[in-house]
N, C-alpha and C. Protein backbone atom coordinates (compact mmCIF):
# COMPACT_ATOMS: atom_id res chain seq x y z
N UNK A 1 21.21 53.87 191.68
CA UNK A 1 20.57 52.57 191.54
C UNK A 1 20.48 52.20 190.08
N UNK A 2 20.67 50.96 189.51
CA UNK A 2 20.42 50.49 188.44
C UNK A 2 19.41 49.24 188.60
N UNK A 3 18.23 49.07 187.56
CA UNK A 3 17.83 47.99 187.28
C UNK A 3 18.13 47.19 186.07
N UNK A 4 17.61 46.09 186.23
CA UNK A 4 18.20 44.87 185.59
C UNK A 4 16.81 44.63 185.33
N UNK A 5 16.71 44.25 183.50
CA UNK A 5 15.44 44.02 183.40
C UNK A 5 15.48 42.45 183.33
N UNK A 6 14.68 41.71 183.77
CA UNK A 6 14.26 40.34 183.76
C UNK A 6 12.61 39.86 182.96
N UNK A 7 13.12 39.58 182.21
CA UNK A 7 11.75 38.84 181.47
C UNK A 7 10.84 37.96 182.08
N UNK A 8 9.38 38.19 182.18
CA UNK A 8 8.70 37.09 182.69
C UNK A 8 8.52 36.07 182.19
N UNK A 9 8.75 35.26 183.12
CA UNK A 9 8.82 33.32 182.42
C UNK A 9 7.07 33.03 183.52
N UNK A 10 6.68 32.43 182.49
CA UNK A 10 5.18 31.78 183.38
C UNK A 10 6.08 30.65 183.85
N UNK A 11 5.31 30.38 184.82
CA UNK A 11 5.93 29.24 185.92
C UNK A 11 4.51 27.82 185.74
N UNK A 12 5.11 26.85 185.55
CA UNK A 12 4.24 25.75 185.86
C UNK A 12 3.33 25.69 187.59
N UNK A 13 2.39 25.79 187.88
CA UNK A 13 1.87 25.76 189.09
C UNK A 13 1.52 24.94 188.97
N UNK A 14 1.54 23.46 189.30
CA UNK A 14 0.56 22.49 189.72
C UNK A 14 0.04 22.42 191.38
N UNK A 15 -1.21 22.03 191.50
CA UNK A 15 -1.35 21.80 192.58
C UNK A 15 -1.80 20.30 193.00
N UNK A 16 -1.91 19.93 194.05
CA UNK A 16 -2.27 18.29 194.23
C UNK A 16 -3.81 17.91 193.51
N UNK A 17 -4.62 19.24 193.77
CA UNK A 17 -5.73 19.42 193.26
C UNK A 17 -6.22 19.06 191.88
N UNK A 18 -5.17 19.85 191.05
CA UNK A 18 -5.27 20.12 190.02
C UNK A 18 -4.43 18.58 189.18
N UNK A 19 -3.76 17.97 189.75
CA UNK A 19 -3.05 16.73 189.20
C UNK A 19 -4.34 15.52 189.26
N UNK A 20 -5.02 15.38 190.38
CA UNK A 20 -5.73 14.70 190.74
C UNK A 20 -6.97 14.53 189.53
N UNK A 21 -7.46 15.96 189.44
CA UNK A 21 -8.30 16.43 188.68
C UNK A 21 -8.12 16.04 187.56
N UNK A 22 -7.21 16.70 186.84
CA UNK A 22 -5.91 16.11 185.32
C UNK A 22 -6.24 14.16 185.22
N UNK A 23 -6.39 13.49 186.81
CA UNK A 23 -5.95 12.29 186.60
C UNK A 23 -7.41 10.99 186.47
N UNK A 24 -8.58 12.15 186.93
CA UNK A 24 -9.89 11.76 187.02
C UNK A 24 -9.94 11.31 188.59
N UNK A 25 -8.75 11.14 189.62
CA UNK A 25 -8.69 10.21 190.61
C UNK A 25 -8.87 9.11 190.77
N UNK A 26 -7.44 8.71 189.43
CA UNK A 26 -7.48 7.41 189.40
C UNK A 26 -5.70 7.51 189.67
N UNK A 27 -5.50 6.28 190.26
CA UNK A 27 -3.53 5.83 190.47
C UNK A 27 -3.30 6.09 188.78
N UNK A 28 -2.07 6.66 188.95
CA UNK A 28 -1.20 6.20 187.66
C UNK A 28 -0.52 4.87 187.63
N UNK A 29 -0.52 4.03 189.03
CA UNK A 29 0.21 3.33 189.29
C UNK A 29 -0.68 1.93 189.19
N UNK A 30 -1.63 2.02 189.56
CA UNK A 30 -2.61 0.94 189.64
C UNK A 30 -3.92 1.45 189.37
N UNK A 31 -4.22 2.26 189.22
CA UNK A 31 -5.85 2.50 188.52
C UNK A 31 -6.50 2.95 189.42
N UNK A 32 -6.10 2.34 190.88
CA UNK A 32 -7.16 2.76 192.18
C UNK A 32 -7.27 3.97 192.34
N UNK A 33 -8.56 4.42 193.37
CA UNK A 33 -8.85 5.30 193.50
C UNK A 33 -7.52 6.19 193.78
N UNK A 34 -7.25 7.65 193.76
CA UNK A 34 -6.18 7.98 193.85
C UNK A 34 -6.54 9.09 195.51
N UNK A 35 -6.06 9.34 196.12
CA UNK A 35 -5.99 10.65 197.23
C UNK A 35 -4.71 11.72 197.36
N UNK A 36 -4.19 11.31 196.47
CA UNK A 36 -2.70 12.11 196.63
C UNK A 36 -2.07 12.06 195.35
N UNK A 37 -1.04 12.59 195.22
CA UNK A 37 -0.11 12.84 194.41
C UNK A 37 1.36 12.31 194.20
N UNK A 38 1.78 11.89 193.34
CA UNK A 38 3.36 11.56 193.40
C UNK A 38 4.17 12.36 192.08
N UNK A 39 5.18 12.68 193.03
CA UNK A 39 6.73 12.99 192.07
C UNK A 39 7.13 11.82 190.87
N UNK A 40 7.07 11.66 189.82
CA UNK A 40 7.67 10.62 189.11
C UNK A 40 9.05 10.91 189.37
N UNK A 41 9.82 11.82 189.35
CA UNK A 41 10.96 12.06 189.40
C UNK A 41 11.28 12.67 191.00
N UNK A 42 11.40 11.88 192.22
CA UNK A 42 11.88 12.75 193.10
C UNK A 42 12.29 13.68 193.71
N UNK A 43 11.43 14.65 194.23
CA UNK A 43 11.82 15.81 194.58
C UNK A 43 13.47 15.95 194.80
N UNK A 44 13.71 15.51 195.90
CA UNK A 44 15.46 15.30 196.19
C UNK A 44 15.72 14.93 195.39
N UNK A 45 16.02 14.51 194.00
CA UNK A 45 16.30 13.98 193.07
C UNK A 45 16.49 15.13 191.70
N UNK A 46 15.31 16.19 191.92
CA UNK A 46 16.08 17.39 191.42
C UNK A 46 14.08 17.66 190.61
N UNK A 47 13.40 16.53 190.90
CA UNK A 47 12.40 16.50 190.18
C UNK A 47 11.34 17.94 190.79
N UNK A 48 10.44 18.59 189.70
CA UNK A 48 9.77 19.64 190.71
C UNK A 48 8.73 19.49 190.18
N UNK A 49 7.81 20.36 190.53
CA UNK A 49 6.22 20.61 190.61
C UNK A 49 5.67 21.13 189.34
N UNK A 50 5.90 20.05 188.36
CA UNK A 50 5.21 20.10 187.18
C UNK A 50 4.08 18.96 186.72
N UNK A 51 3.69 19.51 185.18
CA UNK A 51 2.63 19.02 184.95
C UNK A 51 3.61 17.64 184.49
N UNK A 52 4.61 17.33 183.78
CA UNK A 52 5.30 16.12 183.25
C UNK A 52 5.97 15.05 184.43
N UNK A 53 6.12 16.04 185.83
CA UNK A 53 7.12 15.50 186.87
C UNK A 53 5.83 14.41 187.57
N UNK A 54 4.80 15.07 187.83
CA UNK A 54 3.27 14.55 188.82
C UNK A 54 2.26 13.61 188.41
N UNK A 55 2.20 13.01 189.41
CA UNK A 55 0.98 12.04 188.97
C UNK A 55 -0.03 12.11 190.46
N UNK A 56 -1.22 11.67 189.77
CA UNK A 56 -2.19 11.29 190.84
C UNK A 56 -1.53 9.60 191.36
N UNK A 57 -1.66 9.16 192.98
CA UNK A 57 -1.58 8.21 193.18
C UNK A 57 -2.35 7.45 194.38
N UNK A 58 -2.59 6.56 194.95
CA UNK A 58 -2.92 5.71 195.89
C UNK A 58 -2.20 5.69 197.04
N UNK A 59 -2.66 5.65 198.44
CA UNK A 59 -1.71 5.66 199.13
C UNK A 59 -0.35 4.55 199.09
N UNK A 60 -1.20 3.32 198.62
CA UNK A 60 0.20 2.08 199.47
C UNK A 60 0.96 2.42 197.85
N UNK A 61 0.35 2.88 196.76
CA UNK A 61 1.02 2.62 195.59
C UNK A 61 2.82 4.22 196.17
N UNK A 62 1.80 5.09 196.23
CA UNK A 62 2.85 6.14 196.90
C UNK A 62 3.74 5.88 197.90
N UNK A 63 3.28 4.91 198.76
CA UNK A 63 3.98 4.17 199.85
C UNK A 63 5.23 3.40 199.22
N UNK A 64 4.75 2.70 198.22
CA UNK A 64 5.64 1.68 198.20
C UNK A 64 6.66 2.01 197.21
N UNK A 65 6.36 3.46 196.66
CA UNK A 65 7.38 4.13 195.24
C UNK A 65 8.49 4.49 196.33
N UNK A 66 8.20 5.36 197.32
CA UNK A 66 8.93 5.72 198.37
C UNK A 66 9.69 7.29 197.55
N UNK A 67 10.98 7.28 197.84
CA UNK A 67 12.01 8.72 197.73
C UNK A 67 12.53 7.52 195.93
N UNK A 68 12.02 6.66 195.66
CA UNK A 68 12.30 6.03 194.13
C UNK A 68 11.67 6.31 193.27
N UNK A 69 12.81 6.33 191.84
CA UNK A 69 11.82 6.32 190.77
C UNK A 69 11.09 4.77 190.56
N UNK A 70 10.36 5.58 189.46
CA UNK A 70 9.25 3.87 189.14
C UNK A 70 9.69 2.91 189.04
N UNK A 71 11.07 2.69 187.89
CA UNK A 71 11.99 1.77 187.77
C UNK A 71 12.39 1.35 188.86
N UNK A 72 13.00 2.16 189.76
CA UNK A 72 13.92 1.06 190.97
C UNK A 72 12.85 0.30 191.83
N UNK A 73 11.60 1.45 192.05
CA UNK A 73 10.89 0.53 192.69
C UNK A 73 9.90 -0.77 192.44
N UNK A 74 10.21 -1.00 191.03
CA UNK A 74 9.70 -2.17 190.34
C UNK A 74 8.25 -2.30 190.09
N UNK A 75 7.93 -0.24 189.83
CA UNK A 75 6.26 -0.41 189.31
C UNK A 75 6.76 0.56 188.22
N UNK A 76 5.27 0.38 187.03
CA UNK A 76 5.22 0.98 185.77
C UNK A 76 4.20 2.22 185.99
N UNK A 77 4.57 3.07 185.03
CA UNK A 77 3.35 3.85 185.14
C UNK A 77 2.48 3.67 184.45
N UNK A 78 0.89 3.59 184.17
CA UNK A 78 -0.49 3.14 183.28
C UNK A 78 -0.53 4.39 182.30
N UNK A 79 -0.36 5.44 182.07
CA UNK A 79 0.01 6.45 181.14
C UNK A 79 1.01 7.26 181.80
N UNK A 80 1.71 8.44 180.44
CA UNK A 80 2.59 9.31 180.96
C UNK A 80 1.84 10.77 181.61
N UNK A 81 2.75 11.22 182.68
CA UNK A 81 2.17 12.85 182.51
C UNK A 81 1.82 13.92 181.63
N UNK A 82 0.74 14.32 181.55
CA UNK A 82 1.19 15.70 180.38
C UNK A 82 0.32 17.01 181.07
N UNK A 83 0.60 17.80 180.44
CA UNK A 83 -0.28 19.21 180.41
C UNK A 83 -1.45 19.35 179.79
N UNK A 84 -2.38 19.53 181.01
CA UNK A 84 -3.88 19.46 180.21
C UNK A 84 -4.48 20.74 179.38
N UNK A 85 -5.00 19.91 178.86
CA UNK A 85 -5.79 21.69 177.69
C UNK A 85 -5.91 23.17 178.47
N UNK A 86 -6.38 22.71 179.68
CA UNK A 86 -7.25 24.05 180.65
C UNK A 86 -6.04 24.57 181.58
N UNK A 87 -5.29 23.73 181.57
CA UNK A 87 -3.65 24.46 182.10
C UNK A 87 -3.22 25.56 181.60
């Protein structure tokens, strides 16, 4: 048997929790109250579960982004994502 050494890489974990939290539970999209989360960059799209990819959002605002980015779907975002201090 041989091993192969592999270096540990920390992994970004976000959770819906923790984006929400990050977002005060407010939309990135419209300010409203937020209950969920959105992909800025589409999962199928190649986008993943980071602190830069996620936003807190609203349902109809999440509704209406759909499997799109912000651009196609003809909304802006109110700030960008980032990584919070306590991350």
């Amino acid at each position: 048997r041989e091993y192969v050494y592999r270096p540990y890489v920390e992994r970004e974990h976000t959770t819906r929790e923790k984006v929400l939290h990050r977002d005060k539970h407010l939309c990135a999209y419209c300010g409203e109250h937020a209950q969920t989360w959105d992909h800025v960059m589409p999962q199928s799209r190649g986008g993943g579960n980071t602190w830069w990819n996620c936003v807190a959002a609203c349902g109809p605002c999440n509704w209406d982004k759909g499997d799109r980015t912000p651009e196609e779907a003809g909304i802006r975002l109110l700030w960008e994502p980032y990584r919070p201090a306590w991350a």
